[in-house]
N, C-alpha and C. Protein backbone atom coordinates (compact mmCIF):
# COMPACT_ATOMS: atom_id res chain seq x y z
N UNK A 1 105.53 131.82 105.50
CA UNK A 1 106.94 131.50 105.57
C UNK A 1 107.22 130.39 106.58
N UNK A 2 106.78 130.28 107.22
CA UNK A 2 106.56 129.36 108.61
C UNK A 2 106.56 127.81 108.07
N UNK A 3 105.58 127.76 106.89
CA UNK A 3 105.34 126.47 106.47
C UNK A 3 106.71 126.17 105.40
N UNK A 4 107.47 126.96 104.86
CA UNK A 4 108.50 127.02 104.22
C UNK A 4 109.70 126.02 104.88
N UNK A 5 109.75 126.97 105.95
CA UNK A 5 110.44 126.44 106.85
C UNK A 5 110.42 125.40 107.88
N UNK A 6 109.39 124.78 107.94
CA UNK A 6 108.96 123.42 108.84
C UNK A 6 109.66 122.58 107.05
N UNK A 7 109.19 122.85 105.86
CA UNK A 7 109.03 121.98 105.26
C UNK A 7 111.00 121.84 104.72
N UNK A 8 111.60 122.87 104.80
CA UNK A 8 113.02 122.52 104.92
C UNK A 8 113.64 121.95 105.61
N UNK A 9 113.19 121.83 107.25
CA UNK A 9 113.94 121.35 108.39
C UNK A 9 113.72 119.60 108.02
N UNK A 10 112.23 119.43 107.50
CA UNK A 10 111.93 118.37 107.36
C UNK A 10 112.49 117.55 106.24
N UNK A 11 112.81 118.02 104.97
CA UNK A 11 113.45 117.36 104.00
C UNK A 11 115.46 117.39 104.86
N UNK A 12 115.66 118.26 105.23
CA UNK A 12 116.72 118.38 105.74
C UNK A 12 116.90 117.18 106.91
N UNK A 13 115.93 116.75 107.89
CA UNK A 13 115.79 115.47 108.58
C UNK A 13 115.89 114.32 107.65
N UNK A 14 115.34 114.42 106.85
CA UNK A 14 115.03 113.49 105.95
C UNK A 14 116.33 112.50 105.45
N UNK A 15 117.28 113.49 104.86
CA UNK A 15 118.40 113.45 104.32
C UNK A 15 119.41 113.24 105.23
N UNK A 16 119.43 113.80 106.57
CA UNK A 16 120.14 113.21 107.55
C UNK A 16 119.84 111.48 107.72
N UNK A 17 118.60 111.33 107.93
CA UNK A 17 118.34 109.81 108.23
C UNK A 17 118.56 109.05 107.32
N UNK A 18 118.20 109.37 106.17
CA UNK A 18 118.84 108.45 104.93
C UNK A 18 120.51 108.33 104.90
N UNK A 19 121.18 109.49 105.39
CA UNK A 19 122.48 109.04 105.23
C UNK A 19 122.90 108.22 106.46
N UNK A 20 122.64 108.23 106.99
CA UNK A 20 122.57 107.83 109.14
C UNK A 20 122.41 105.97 108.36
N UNK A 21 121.27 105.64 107.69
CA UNK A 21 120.72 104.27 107.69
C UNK A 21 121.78 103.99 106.27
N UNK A 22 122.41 104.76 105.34
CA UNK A 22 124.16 104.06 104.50
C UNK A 22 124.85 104.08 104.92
N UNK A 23 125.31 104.54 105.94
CA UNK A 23 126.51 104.27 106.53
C UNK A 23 126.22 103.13 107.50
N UNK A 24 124.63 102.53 107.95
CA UNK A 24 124.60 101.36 108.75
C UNK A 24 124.82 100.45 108.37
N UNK A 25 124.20 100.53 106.78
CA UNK A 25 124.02 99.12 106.19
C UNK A 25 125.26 99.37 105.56
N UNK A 26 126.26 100.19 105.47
CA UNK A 26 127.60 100.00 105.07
C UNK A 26 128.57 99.59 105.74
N UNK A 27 128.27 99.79 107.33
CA UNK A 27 128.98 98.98 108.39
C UNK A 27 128.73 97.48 108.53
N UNK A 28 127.37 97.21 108.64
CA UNK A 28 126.65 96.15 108.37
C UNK A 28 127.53 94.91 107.65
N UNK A 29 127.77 95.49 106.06
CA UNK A 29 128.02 94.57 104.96
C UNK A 29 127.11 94.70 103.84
N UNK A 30 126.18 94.94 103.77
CA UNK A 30 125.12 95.17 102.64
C UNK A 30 125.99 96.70 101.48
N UNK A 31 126.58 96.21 100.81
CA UNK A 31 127.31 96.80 99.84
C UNK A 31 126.72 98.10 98.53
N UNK A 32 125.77 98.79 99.55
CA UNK A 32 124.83 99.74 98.31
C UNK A 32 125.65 100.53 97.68
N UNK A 33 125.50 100.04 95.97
CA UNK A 33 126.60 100.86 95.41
C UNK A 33 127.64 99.91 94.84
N UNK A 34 127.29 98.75 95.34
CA UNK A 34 128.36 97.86 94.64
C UNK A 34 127.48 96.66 94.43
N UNK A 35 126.34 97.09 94.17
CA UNK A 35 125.47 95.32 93.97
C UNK A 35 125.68 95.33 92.63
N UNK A 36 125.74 93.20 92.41
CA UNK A 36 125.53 93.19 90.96
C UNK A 36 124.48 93.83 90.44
N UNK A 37 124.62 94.57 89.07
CA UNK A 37 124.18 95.04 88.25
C UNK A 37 124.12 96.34 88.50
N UNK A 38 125.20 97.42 88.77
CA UNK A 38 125.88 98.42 89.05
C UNK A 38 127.10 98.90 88.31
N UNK A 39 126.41 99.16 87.02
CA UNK A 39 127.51 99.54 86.24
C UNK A 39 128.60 100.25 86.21
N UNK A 40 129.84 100.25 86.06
CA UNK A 40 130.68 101.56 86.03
C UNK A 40 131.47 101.05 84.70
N UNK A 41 132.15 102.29 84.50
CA UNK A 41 133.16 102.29 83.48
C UNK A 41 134.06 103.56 83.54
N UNK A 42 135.31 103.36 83.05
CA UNK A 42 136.75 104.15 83.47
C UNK A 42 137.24 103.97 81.92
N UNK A 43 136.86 105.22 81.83
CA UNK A 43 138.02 105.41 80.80
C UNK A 43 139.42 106.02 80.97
N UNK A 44 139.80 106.76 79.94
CA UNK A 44 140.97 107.23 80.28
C UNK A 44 140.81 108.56 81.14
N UNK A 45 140.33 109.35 80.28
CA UNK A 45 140.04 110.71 81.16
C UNK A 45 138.44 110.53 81.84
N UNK A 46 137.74 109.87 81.79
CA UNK A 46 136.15 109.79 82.07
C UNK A 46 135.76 108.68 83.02
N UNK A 47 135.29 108.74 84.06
CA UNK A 47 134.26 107.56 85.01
C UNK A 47 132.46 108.18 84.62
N UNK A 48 132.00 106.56 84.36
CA UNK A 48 130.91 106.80 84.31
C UNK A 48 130.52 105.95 85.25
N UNK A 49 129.52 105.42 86.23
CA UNK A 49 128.93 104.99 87.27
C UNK A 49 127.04 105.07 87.01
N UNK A 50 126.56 104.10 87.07
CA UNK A 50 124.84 103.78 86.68
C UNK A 50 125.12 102.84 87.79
N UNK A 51 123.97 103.39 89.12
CA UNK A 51 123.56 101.88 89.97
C UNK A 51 122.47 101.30 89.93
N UNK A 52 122.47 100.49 88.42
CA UNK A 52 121.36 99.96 88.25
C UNK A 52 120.58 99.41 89.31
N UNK A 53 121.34 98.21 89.82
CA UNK A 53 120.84 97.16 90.99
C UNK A 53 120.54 97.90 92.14
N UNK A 54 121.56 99.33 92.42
CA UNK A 54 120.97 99.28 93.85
C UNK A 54 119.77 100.36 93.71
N UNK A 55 119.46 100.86 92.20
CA UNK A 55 117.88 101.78 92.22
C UNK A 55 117.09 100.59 92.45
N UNK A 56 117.35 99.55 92.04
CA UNK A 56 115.95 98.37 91.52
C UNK A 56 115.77 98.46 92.83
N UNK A 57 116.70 97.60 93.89
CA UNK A 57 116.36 97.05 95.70
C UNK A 57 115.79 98.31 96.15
N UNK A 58 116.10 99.79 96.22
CA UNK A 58 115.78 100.90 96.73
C UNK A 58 113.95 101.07 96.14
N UNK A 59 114.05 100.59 94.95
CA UNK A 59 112.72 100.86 94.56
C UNK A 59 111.75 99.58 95.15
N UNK A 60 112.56 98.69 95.23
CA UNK A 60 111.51 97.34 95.16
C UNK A 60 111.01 97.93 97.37
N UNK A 61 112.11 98.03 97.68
CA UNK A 61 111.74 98.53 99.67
C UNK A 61 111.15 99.87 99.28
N UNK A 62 111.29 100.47 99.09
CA UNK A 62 110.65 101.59 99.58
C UNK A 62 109.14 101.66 98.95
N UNK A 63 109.29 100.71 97.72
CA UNK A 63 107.15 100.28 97.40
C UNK A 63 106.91 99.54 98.47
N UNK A 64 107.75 98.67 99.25
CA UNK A 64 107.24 97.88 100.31
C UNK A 64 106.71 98.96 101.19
N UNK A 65 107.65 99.51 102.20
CA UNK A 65 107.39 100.68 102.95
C UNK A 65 106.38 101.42 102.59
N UNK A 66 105.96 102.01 101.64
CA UNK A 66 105.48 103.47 101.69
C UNK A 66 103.97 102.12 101.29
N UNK A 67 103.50 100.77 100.65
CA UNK A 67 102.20 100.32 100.68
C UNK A 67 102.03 99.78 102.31
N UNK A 68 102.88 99.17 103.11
CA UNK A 68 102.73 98.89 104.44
C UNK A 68 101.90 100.32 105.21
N UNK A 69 102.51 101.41 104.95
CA UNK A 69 102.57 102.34 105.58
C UNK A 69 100.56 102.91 105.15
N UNK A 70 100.56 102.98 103.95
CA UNK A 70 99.58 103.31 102.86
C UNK A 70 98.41 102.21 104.02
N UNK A 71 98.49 101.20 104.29
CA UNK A 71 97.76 99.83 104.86
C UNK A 71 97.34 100.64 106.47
N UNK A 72 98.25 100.25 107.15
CA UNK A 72 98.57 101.11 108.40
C UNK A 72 97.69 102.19 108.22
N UNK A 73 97.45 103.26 107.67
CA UNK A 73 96.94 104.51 107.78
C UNK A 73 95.10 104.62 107.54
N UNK A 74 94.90 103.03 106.97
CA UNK A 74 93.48 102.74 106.60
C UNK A 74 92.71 102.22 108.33
């Protein structure tokens, strides 16, 4: 149970810091959530929302990060 619980506190850190670093880069100016190619649409009764662009940048850094890191550990 022990390891249960290290491994909750830790995704739970996790999720703190990720929100800690959108609200920086939202103070910042870096607009995640509103980059081109971030679809939305409004209908009458319905919002639909796809952030295309900001999965692509999230995906394109965090392959940066996690092969830097991958490098680093050799």
């Amino acid at each position: 149970m022990n390891d249960l619980g290290r491994l909750l506190i830790g995704i739970g850190l996790f999720i703190v810091a990720a929100g800690v670093v959108v609200l920086l880069l939202g103070r910042v100016g870096i607009p995640l959530g509103r980059l081109p190619g971030d679809f939305s649409w409004r209908g009458k009764h319905t919002a639909v929302y796809f952030p295309l662009g900001t999965c692509i940048v999230l995906s394109v850094v965090l392959s940066l990060v996690f092969y830097l890191l991958g490098h680093l550990r050799k």
